[in-house]
C-alpha atoms as a PDB file:
ATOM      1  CA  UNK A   1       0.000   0.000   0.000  1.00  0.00           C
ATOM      2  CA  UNK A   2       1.078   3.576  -0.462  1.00  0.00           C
ATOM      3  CA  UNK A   3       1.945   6.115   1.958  1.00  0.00           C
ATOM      4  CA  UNK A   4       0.313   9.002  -0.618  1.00  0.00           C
ATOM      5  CA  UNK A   5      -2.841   9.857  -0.255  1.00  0.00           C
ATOM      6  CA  UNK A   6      -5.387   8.099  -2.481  1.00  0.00           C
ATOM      7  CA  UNK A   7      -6.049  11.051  -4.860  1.00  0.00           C
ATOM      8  CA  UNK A   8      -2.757  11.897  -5.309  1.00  0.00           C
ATOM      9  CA  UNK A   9      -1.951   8.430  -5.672  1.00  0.00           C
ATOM     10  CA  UNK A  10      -4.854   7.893  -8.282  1.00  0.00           C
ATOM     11  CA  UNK A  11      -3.138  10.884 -10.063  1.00  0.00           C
ATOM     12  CA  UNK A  12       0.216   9.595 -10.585  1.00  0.00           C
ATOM     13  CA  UNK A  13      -1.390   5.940 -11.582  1.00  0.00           C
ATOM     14  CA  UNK A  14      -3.101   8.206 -14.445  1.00  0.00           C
ATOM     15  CA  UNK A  15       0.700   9.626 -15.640  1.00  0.00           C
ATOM     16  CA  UNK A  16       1.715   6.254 -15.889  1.00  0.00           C
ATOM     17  CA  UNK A  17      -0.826   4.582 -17.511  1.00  0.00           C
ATOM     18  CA  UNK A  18      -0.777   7.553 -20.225  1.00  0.00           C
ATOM     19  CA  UNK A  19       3.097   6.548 -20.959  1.00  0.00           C
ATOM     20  CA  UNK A  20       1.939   2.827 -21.017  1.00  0.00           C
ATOM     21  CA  UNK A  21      -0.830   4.041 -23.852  1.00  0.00           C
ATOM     22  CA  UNK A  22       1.984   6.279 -25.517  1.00  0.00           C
ATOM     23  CA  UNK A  23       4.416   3.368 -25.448  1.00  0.00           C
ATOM     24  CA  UNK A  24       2.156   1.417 -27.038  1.00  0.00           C
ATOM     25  CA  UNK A  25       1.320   3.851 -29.807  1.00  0.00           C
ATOM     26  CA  UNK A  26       5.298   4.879 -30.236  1.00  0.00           C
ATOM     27  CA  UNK A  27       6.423   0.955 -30.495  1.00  0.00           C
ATOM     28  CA  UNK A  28       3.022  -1.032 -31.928  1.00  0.00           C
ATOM     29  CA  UNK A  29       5.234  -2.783 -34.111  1.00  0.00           C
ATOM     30  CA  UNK A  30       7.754  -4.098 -31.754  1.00  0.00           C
ATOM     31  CA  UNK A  31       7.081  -7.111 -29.301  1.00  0.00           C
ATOM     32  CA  UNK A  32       5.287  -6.229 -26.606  1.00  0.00           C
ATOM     33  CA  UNK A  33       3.471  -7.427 -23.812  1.00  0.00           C
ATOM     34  CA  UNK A  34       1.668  -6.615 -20.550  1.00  0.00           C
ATOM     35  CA  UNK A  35       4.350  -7.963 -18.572  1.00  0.00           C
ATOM     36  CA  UNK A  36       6.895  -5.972 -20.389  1.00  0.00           C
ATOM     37  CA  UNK A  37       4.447  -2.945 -19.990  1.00  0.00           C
ATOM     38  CA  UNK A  38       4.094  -3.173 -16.584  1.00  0.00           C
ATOM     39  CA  UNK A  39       7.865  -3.274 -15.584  1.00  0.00           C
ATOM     40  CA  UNK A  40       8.534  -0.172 -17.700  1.00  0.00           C
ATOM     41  CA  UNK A  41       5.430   1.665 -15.713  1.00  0.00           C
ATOM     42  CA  UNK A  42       6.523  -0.076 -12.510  1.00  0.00           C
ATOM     43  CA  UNK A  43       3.177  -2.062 -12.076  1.00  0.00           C
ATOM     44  CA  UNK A  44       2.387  -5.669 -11.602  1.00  0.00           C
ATOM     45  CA  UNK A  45       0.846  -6.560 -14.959  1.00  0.00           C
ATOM     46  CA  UNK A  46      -2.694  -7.234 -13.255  1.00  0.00           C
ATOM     47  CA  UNK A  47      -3.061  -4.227 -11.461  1.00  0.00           C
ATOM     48  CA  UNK A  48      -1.791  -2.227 -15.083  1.00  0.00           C
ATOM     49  CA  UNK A  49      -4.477  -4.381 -16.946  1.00  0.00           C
ATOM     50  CA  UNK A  50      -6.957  -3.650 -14.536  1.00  0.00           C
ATOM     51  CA  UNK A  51      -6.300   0.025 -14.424  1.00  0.00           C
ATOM     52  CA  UNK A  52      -6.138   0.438 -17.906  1.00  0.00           C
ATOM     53  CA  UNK A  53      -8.882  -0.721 -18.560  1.00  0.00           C
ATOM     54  CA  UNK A  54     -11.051   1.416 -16.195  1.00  0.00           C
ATOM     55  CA  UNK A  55      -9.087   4.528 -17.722  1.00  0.00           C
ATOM     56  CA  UNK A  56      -9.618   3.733 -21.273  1.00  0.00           C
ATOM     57  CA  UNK A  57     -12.263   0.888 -21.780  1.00  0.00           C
ATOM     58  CA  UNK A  58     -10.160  -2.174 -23.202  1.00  0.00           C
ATOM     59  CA  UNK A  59      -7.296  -3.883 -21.462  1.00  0.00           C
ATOM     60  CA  UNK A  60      -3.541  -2.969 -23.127  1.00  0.00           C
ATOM     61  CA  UNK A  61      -3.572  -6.009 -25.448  1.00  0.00           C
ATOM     62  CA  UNK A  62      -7.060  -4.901 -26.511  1.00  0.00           C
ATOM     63  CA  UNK A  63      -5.687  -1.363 -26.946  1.00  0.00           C
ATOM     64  CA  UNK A  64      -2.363  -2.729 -28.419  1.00  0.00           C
ATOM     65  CA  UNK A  65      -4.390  -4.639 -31.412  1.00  0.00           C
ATOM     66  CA  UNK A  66      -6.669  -1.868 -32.189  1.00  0.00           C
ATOM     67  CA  UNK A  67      -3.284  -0.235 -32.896  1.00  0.00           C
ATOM     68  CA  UNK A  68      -2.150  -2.889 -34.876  1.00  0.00           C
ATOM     69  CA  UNK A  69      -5.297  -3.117 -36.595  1.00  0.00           C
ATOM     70  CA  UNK A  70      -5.411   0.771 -37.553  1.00  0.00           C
ATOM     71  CA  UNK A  71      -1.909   0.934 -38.824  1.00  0.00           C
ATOM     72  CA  UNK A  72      -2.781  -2.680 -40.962  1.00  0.00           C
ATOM     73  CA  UNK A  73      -5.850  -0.912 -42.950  1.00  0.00           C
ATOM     74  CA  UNK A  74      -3.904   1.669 -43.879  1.00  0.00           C
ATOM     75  CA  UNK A  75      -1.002  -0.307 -45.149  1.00  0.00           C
ATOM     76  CA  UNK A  76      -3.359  -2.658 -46.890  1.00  0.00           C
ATOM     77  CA  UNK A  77      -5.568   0.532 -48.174  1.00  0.00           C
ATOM     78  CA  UNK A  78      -2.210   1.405 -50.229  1.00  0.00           C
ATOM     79  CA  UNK A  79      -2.626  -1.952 -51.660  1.00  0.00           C
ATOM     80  CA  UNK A  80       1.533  -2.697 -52.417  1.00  0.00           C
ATOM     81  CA  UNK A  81       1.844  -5.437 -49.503  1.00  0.00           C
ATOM     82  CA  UNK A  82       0.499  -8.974 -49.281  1.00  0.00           C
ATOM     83  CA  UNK A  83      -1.891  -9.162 -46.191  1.00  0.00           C
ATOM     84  CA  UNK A  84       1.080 -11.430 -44.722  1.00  0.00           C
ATOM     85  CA  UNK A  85       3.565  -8.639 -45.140  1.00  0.00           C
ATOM     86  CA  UNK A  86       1.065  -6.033 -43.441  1.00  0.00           C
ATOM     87  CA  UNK A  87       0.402  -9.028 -40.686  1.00  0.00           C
ATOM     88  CA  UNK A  88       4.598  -9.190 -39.688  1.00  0.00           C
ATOM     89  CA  UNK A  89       4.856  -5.278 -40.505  1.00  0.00           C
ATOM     90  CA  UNK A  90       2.541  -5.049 -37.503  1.00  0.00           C
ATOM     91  CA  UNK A  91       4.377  -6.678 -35.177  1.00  0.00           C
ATOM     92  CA  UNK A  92       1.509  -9.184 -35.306  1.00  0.00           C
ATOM     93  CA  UNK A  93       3.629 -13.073 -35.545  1.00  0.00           C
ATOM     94  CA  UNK A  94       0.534 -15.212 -36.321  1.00  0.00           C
ATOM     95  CA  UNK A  95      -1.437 -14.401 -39.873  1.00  0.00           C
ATOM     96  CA  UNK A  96      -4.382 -16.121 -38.069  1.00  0.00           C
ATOM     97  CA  UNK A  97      -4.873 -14.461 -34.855  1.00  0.00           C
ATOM     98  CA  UNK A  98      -3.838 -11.181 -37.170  1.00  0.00           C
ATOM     99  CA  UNK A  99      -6.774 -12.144 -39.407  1.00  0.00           C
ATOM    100  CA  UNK A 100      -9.530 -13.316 -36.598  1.00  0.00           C
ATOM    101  CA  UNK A 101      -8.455  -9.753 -34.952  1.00  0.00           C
ATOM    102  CA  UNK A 102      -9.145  -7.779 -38.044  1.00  0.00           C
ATOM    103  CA  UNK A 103     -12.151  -9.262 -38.929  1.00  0.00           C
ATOM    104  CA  UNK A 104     -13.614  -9.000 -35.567  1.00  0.00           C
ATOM    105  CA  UNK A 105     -12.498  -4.977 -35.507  1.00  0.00           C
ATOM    106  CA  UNK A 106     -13.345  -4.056 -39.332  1.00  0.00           C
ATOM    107  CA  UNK A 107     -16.360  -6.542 -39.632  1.00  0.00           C
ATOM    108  CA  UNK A 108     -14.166  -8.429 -43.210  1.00  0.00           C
ATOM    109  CA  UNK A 109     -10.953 -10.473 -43.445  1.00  0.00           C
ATOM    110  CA  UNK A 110      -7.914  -8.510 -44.515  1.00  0.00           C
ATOM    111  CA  UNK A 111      -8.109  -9.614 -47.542  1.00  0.00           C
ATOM    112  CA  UNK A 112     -11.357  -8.792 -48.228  1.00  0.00           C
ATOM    113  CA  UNK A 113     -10.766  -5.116 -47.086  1.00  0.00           C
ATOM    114  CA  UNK A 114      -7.912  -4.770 -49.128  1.00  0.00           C
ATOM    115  CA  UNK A 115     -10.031  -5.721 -51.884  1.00  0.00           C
ATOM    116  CA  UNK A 116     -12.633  -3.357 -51.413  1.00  0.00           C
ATOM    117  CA  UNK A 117     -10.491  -0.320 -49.633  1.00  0.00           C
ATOM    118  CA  UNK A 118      -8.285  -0.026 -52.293  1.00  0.00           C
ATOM    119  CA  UNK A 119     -10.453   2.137 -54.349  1.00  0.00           C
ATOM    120  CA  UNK A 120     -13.670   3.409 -51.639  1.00  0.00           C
ATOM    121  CA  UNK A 121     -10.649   5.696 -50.284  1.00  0.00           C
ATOM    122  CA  UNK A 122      -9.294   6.971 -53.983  1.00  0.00           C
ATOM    123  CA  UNK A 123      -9.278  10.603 -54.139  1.00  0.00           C
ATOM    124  CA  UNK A 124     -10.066  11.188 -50.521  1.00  0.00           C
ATOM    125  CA  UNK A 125      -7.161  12.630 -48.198  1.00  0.00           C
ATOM    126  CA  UNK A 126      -5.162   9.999 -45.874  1.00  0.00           C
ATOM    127  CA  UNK A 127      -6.363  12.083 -42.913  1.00  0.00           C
ATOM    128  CA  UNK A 128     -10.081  11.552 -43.970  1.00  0.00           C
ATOM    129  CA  UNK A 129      -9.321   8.133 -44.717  1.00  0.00           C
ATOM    130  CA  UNK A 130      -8.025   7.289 -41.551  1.00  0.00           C
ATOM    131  CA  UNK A 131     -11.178   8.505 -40.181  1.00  0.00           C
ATOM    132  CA  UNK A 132     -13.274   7.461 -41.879  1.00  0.00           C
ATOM    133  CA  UNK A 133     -11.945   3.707 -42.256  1.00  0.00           C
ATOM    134  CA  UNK A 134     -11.352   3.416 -38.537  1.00  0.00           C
ATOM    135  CA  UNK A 135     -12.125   0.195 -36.816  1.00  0.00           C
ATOM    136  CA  UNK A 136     -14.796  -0.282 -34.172  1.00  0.00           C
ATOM    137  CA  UNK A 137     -13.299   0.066 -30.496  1.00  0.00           C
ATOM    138  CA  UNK A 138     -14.552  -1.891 -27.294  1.00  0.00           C
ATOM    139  CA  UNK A 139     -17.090  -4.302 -29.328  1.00  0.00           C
ATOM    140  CA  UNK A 140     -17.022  -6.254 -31.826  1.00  0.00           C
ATOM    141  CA  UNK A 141     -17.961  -4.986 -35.760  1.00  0.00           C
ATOM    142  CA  UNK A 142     -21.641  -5.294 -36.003  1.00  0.00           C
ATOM    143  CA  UNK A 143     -22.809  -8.096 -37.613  1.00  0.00           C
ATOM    144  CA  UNK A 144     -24.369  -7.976 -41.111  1.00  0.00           C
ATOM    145  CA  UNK A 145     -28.490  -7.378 -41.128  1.00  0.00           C
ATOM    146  CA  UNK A 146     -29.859 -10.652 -42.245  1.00  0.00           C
ATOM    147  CA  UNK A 147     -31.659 -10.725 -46.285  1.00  0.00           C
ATOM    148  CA  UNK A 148     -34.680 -12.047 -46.324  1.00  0.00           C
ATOM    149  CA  UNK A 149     -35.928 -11.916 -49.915  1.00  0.00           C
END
């Protein structure tokens, strides 16, 4: 326990959890994980995951694939890289937890959205695109309204 007092404590567990976020948005593409996270913000990874995710909504690995996810449909909006070169340009190592990610986030495999992003974004500005094209946080893409002919 902490000799502070518990807002000023609360305060400085704020700082560092907005250098764990900034981390995570600086080095997306490099190996990380909540253990690794933690010891940099001088946390035990449990009480970082928990406390991240009542500051920002999604634990750190949540918030570290959204990342992952963001920076992969814009390399795959470009259209020069193979989903599996966006997938390791990511930092992600496994095309298939990559690809269940994505699709879960952007509501279509990778390749699917590379398909079909490729030319919805022509003409439009890279920071509108971003914007536009950005994936669903904290729940799942919705899922398709069912046809009935």
């Amino acid at each position: 326990m902490s000799s502070r007092p518990p807002a000023e404590q609360r305060l400085s567990d704020l700082a560092r959890l907005r250098r764990v976020k900034d981390r995570i948005d600086r080095e997306y593409a490099q190996p990380l994980d909540v253990e690794a996270l933690a010891r940099g913000a001088n946390m035990s990874a449990g009480h970082l995951s928990r406390q991240f995710r009542l500051a920002y909504g999604e634990s750190p690995y949540g918030y570290l694939m959204t990342r992952r996810i963001e920076r992969a449909m814009a390399l795959l909006r470009r259209g020069d890289l193979s989903v599996t070169e966006v997938c390791f340009a990511v930092g992600c190592s496994s095309l298939g937890t990559f690809s269940t990610r994505f699709t879960e986030l952007v509501g279509m495999p990778p390749s699917v959205y590379r398909r079909k992003a490729a030319s919805a974004t022509d003409g439009m500005p890279s920071c509108v695109a971003k914007q536009v094209t950005r994936p669903v946080r904290n729940r799942e893409a919705p899922a398709p309204e069912p046809h009935i002919a």
